[in-house]
Protein backbone atom coordinates (compact mmCIF):
# COMPACT_ATOMS: atom_id res chain seq x y z
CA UNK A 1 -24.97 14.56 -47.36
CA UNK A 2 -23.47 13.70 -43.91
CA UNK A 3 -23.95 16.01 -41.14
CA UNK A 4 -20.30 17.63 -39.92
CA UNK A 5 -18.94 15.68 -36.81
CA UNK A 6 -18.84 18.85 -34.24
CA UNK A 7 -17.81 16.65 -31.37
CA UNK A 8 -14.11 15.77 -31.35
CA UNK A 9 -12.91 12.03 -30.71
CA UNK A 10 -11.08 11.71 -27.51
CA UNK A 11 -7.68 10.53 -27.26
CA UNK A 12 -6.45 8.82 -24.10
CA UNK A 13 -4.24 12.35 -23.71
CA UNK A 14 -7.35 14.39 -24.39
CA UNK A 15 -9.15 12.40 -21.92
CA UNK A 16 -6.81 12.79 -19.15
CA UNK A 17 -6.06 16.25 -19.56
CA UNK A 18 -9.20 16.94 -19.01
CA UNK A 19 -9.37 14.78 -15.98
CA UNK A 20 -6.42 16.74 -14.54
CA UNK A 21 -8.66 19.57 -15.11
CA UNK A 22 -11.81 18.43 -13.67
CA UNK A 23 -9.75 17.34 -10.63
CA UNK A 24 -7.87 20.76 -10.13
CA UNK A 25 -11.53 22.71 -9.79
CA UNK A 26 -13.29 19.50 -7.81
CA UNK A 27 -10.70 19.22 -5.20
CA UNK A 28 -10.87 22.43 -3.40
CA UNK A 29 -14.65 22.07 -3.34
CA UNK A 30 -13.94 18.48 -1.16
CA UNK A 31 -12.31 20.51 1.37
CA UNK A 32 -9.19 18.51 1.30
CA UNK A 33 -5.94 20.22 2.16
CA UNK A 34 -2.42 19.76 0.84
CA UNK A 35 0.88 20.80 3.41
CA UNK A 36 4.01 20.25 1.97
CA UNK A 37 6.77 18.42 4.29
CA UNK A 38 8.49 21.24 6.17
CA UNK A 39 12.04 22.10 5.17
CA UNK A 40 13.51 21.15 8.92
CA UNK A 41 16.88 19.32 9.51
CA UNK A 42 16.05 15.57 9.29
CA UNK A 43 17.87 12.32 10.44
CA UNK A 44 16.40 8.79 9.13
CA UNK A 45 17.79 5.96 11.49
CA UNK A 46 19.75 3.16 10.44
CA UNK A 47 17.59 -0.01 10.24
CA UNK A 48 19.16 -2.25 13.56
CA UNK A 49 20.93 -5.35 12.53
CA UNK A 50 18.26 -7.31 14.59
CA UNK A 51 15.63 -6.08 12.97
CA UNK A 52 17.36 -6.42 9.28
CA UNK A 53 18.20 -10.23 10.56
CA UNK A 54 14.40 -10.77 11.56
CA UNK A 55 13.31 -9.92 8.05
CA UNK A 56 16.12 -11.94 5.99
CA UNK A 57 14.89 -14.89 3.75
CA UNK A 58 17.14 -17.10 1.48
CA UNK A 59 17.55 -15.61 -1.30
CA UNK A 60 16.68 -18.03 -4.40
CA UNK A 61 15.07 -18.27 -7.94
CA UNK A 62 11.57 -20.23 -7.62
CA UNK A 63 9.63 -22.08 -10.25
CA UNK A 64 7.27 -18.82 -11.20
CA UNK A 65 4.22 -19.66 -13.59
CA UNK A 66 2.62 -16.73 -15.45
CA UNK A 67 -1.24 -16.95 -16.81
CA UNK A 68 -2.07 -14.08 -19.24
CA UNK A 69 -5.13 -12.21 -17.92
CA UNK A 70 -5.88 -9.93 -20.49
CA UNK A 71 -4.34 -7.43 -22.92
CA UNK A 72 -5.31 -4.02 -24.48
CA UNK A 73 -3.47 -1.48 -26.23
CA UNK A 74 -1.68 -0.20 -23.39
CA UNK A 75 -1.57 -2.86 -21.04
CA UNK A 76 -0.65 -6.64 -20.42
CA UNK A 77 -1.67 -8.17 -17.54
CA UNK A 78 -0.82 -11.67 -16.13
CA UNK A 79 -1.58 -13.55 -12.90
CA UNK A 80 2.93 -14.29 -11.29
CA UNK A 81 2.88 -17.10 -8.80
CA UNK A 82 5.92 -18.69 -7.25
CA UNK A 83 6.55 -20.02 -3.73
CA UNK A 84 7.71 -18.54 -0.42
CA UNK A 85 10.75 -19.19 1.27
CA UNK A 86 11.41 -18.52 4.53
CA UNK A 87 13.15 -20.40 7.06
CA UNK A 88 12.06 -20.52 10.89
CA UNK A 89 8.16 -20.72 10.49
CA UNK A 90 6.06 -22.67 8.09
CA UNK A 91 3.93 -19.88 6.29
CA UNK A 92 0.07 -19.80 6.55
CA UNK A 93 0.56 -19.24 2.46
CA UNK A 94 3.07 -20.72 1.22
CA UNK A 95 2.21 -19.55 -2.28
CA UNK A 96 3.37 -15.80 -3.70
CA UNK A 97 0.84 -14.43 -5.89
CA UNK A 98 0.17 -11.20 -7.69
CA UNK A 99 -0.88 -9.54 -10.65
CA UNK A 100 1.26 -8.05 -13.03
CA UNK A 101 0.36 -4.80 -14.43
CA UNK A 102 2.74 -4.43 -17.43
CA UNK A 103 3.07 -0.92 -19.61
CA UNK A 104 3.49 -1.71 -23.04
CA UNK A 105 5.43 1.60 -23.60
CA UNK A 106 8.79 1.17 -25.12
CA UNK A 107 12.14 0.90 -22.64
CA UNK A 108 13.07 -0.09 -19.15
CA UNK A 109 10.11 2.04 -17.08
CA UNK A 110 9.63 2.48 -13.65
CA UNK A 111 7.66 -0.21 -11.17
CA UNK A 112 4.78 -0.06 -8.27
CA UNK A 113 4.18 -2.41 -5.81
CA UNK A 114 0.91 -2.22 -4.80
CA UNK A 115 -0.33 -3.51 -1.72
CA UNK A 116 -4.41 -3.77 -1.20
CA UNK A 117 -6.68 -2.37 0.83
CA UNK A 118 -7.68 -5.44 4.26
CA UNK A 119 -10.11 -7.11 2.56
CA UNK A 120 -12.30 -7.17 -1.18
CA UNK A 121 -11.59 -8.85 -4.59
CA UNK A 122 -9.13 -6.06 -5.60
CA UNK A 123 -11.68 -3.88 -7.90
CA UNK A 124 -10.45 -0.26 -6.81
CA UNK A 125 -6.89 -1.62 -6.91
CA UNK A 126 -7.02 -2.62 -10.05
CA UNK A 127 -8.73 0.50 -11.44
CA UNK A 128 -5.47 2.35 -9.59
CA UNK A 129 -2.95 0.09 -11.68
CA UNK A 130 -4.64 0.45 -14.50
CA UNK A 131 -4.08 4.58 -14.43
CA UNK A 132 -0.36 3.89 -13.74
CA UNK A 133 0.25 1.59 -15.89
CA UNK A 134 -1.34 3.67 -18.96
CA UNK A 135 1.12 6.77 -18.14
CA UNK A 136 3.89 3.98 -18.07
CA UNK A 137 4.50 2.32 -14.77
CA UNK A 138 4.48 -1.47 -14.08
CA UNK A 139 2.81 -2.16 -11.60
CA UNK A 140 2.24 -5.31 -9.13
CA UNK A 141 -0.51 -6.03 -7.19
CA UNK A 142 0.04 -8.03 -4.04
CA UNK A 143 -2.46 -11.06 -3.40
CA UNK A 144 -3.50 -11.79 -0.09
CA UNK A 145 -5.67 -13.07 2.53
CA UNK A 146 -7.60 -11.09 5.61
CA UNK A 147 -5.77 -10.06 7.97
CA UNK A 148 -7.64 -9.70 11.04
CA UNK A 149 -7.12 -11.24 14.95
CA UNK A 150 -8.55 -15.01 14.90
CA UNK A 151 -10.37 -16.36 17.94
CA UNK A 152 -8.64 -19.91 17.04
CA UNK A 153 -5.04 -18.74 17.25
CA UNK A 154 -3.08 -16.83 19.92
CA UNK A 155 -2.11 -12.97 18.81
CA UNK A 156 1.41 -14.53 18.45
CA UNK A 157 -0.15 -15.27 15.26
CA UNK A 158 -0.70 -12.21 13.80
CA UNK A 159 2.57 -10.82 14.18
CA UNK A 160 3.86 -14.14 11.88
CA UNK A 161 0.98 -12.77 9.38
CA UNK A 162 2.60 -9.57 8.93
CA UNK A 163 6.01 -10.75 9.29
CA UNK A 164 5.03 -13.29 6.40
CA UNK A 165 3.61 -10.55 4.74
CA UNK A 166 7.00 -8.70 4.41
CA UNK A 167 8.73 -11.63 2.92
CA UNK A 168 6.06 -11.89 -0.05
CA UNK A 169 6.44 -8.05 -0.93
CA UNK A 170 10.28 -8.32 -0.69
CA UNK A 171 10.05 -11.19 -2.77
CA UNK A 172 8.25 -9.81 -5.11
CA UNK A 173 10.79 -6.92 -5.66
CA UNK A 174 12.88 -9.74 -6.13
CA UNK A 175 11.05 -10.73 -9.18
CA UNK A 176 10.11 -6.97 -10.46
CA UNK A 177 13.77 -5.98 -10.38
CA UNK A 178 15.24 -8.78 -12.82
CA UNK A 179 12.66 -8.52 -15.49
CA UNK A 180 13.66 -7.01 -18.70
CA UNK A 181 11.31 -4.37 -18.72
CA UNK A 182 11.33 -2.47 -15.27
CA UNK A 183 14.22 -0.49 -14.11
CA UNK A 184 15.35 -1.53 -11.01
CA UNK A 185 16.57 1.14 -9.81
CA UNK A 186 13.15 3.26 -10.19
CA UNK A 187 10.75 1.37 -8.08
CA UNK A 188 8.35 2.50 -5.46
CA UNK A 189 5.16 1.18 -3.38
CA UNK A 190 1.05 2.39 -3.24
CA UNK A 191 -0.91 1.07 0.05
CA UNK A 192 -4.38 1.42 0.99
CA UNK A 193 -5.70 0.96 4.19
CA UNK A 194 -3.96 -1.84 5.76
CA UNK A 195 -1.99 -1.85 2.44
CA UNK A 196 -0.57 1.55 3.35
CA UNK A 197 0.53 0.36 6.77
CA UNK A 198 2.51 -2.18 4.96
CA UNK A 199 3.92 0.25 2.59
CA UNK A 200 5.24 1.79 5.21
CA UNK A 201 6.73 -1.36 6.94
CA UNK A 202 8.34 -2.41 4.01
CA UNK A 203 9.48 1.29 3.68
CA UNK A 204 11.64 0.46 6.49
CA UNK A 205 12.92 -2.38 5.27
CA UNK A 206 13.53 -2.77 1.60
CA UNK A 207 15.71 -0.12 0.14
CA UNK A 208 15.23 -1.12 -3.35
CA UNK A 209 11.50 0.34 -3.04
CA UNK A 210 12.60 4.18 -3.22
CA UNK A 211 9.35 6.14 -2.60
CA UNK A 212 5.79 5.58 -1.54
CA UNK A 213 2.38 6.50 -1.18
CA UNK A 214 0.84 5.57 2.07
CA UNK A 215 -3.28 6.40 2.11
CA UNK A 216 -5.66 6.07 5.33
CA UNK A 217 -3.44 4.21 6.94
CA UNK A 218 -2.49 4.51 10.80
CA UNK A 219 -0.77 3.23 13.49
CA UNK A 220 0.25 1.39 16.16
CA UNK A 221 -1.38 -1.88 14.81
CA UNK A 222 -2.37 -2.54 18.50
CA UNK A 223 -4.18 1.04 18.95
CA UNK A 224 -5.90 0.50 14.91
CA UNK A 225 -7.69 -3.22 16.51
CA UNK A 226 -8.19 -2.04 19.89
CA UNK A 227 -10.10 1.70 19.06
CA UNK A 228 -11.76 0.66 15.68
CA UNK A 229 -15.12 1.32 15.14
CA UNK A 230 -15.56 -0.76 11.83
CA UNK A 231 -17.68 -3.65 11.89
CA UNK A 232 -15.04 -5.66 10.15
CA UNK A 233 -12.59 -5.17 12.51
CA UNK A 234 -14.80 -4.98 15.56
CA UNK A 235 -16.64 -8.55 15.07
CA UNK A 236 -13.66 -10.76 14.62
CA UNK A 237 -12.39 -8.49 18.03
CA UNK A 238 -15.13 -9.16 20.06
CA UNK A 239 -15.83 -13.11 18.94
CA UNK A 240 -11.41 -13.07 20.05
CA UNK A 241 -12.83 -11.69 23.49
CA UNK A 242 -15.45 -13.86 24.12
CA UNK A 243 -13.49 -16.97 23.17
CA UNK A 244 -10.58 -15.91 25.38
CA UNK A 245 -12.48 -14.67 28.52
CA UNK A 246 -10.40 -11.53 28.34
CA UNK A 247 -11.23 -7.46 28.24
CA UNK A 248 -10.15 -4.85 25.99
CA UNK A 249 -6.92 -3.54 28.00
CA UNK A 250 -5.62 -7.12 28.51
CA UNK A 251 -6.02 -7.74 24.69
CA UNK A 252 -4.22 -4.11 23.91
CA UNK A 253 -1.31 -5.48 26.03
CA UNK A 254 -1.04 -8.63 24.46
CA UNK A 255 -0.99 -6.97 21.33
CA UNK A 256 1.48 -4.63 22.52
CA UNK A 257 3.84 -7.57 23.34
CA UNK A 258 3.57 -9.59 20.41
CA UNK A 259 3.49 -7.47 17.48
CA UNK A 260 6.86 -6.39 16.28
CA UNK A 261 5.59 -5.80 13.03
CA UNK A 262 4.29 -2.73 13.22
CA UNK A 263 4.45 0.77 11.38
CA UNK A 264 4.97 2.89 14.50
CA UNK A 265 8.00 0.43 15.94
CA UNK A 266 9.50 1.42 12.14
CA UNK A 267 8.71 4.69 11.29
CA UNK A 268 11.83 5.96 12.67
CA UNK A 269 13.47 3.53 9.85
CA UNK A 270 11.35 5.31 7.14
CA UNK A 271 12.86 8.02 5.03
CA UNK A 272 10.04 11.47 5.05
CA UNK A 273 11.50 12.67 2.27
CA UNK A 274 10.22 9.83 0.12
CA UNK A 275 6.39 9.45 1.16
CA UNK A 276 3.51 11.26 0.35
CA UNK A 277 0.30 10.58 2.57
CA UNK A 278 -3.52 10.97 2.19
CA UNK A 279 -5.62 11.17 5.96
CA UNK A 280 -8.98 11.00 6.15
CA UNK A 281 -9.71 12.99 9.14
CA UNK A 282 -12.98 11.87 10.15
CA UNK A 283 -11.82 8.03 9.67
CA UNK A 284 -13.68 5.86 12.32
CA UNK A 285 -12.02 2.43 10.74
CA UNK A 286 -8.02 3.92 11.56
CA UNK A 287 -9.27 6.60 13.88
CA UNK A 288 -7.96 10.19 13.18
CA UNK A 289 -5.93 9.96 16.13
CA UNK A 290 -4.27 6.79 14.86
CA UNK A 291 -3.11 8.75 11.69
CA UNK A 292 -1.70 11.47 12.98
CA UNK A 293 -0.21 9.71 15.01
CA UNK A 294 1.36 7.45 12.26
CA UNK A 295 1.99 11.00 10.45
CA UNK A 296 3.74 12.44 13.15
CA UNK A 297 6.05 9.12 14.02
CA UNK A 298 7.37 9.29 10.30
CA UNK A 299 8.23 13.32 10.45
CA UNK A 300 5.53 14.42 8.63
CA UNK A 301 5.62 13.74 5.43
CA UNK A 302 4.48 15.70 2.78
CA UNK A 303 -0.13 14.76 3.39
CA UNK A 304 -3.74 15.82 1.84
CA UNK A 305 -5.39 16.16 4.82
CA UNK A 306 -9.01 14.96 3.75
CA UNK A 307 -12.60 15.98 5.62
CA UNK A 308 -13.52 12.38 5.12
CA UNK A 309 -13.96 9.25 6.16
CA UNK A 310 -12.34 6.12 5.68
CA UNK A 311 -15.02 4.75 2.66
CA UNK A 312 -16.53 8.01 1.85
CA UNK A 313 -12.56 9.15 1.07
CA UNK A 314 -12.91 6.97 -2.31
CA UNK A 315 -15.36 9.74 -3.33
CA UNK A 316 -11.91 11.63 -4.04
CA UNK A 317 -10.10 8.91 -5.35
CA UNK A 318 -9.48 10.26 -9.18
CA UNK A 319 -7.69 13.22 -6.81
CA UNK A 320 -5.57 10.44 -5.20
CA UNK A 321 -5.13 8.25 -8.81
CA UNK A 322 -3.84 11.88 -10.00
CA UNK A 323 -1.72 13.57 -6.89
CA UNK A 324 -0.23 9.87 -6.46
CA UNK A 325 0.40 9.80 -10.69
CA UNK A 326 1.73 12.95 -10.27
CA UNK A 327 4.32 11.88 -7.40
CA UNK A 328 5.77 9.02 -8.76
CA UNK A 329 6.16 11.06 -11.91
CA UNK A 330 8.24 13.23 -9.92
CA UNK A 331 10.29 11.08 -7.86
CA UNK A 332 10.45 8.25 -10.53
CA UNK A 333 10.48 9.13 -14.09
C-alpha cells in the first residue's frame, strides 16, 4: 500500500503566492525603504520641437525575420530582427534586434520594453521577462552592444550611440504596437543600470510607452563616466585619457558639450506620475549622488530607497521582479 502524499504539488499560483509572501517578510529585513511620490502640484514640460525633430526617423515597414527560441507552457519566445533607419548618420548597428517575450494568455495583453543592464549576455534580464511574461505581459528585450567612451573615436561619438540607441527602442514600439497580440495602448518600459537611464530618455520621448520602471540608474551621463568607481567604466576612461593627453575636468567638459542625450537634459520631459524607481544608496558604479540627483531632476517619483550597492542590489531582486510586477499591474492591466 502506497504511503499518503502529505506534500502538496505546487501550482505556478501556489508558487508565487508564496513568493509574494516570502518577499513581504524578507524585505524589511534588507533595510530597503519605500516613499510614495508626494501629492504636490506638478507640471511635465512639453517635449521642444527641436528636440522631437532630433529624434524623428522615417517611419517604414522593414523586412523583420523571426527565429523561434523556445516555447513552454506559458511562454513563446523568438529572436525579431529588422533594420534601422535613420537618416543623417550611418549607424554603428545597422541591425535591430531583440527578443520577444510572448504570453501565451488569451487576448490583446499589455507590453514591456526592456532595456538591459551596460554590459552581460542578458541572463538576469531574461529571468525578469520571464516573471512578466508568466503573469501576462509581452515583453521585449532590447539587444545591444557596450556602451562605454572609446579611446579610437572622439566623445562626439557617444552621443550618436545613444542617439542611435533611441531610434532602435522607438522602433521597436513600432513593431510591438501592430502585432495582434499586444495592446497598444498598454505599453510601458523596465531599465537596468544604463538600461534605466534609457528608460528614462525614451520616457521623454515616446509617448506610446506609458509608464516605467527605472532601477540604479543616474544621471548626468557626463557626472556617471567622470565619478565612477567601477572598473568597467573606469578602464575604458583612463585608456580615453591616456590616448588623448587630456585630464579628468577637460574630459567632463567635453562630455558636457557633446552629449545631448542625456537623462538629466530630459527629465523635465518625463511624466513623475508614471515611474517608479529603485536606488541603491551605497552605489559606487552610478554614485549615490548621481541618483538622487537623477531622482530629484524627474520630481521624485514614487522610489525603494535600497542600503545597497549597485551588484549587491540583485540580492533583492525577487523584491524588484515583484514591486515592478506589481506596478505595471497597476498602471497597465
Amino acid at each position: 500500500m502506497r504511503s499518503p502524499q502529505i506534500i502538496p504539488r505546487l501550482t505556478f499560483q501556489s508558487i508565487t503566492r508564496l513568493t509574494s509572501v516570502a518577499v513581504a517578510f524578507l524585505v524589511p529585513l534588507s533595510g530597503c525603504a519605500e516613499v510614495q511620490r508626494r501629492n504636490t502640484p506638478y507640471t511635465q514640460q512639453r517635449l521642444p520641437s527641436d528636440l522631437a525633430a532630433y529624434y524623428a526617423y522615417p517611419r517604414q515597414r522593414p523586412t523583420v525575420t523571426v527565429q523561434r527560441l523556445r516555447e513552454d507552457r506559458y511562454i513563446r519566445e523568438s529572436l525579431v530582427q529588422f533594420p534601422m533607419t535613420v537618416t543623417d548618420f550611418q549607424p554603428t548597428e545597422p541591425l535591430v534586434e531583440f527578443e520577444w517575450f510572448e504570453s501565451k494568455l488569451l487576448g490583446r495583453r499589455a507590453a514591456i520594453l526592456l532595456n538591459p543592464i551596460l554590459g552581460g549576455d542578458y541572463p538576469l534580464e531574461r529571468g525578469i521577462c520571464r516573471h512578466l511574461a508568466r503573469h501576462g505581459f509581452h515583453v521585449a528585450l532590447v539587444h545591444r552592444k557596450t556602451l562605454k567612451i572609446s579611446p579610437e573615436h572622439p566623445v562626439s561619438h557617444l552621443e550618436l550611440l545613444l542617439r542611435q540607441g533611441i531610434f532602435r527602442i522607438r522602433q521597436i514600439v513600432d513593431w510591438m504596437e501592430v502585432q495582434e497580440c499586444v495592446d497598444p495602448q498598454r505599453m510601458g518600459s523596465f531599465g537596468i543600470s544604463m538600461g534605466g537611464m534609457a528608460s528614462v530618455m525614451t520616457a521623454a520621448i515616446e509617448p506610446r510607452l506609458r509608464v516605467h520602471v527605472v532601477a540604479l540608474a543616474g544621471g548626468s551621463i557626463s557626472e556617471v563616466l567622470v565619478t565612477s568607481k567601477d572598473q568597467l567604466l573606469t578602464k575604458p576612461r583612463a585608456r580615453y585619457l591616456a590616448r588623448n593627453h587630456i585630464d579628468l575636468k577637460t574630459l567632463e567638459t567635453r562630455l558636457r558639450d557633446e552629449v545631448k542625450t542625456d537623462p538629466i537634459r530630459l527629465a523635465p520631459y518625463v511624466d513623475a506620475r508614471a515611474l517608479l524607481m529603485f536606488v541603491a544608496l551605497e552605489d559606487r558604479t552610478i554614485g549615490r549622488a548621481n541618483a538622487l540627483r537623477l531622482w530629484r531632476a524627474l520630481g521624485q517619483p514614487h522610489v525603494v530607497f535600497m542600503p545597497l550597492g549597485h551588484y549587491t542590489a540583485y540580492f533583492v531582486l525577487p523584491y524588484m521582479k515583484y514591486a515592478s510586477l506589481r506596478f505595471f499591474q497597476k498602471t497597465l492591466q
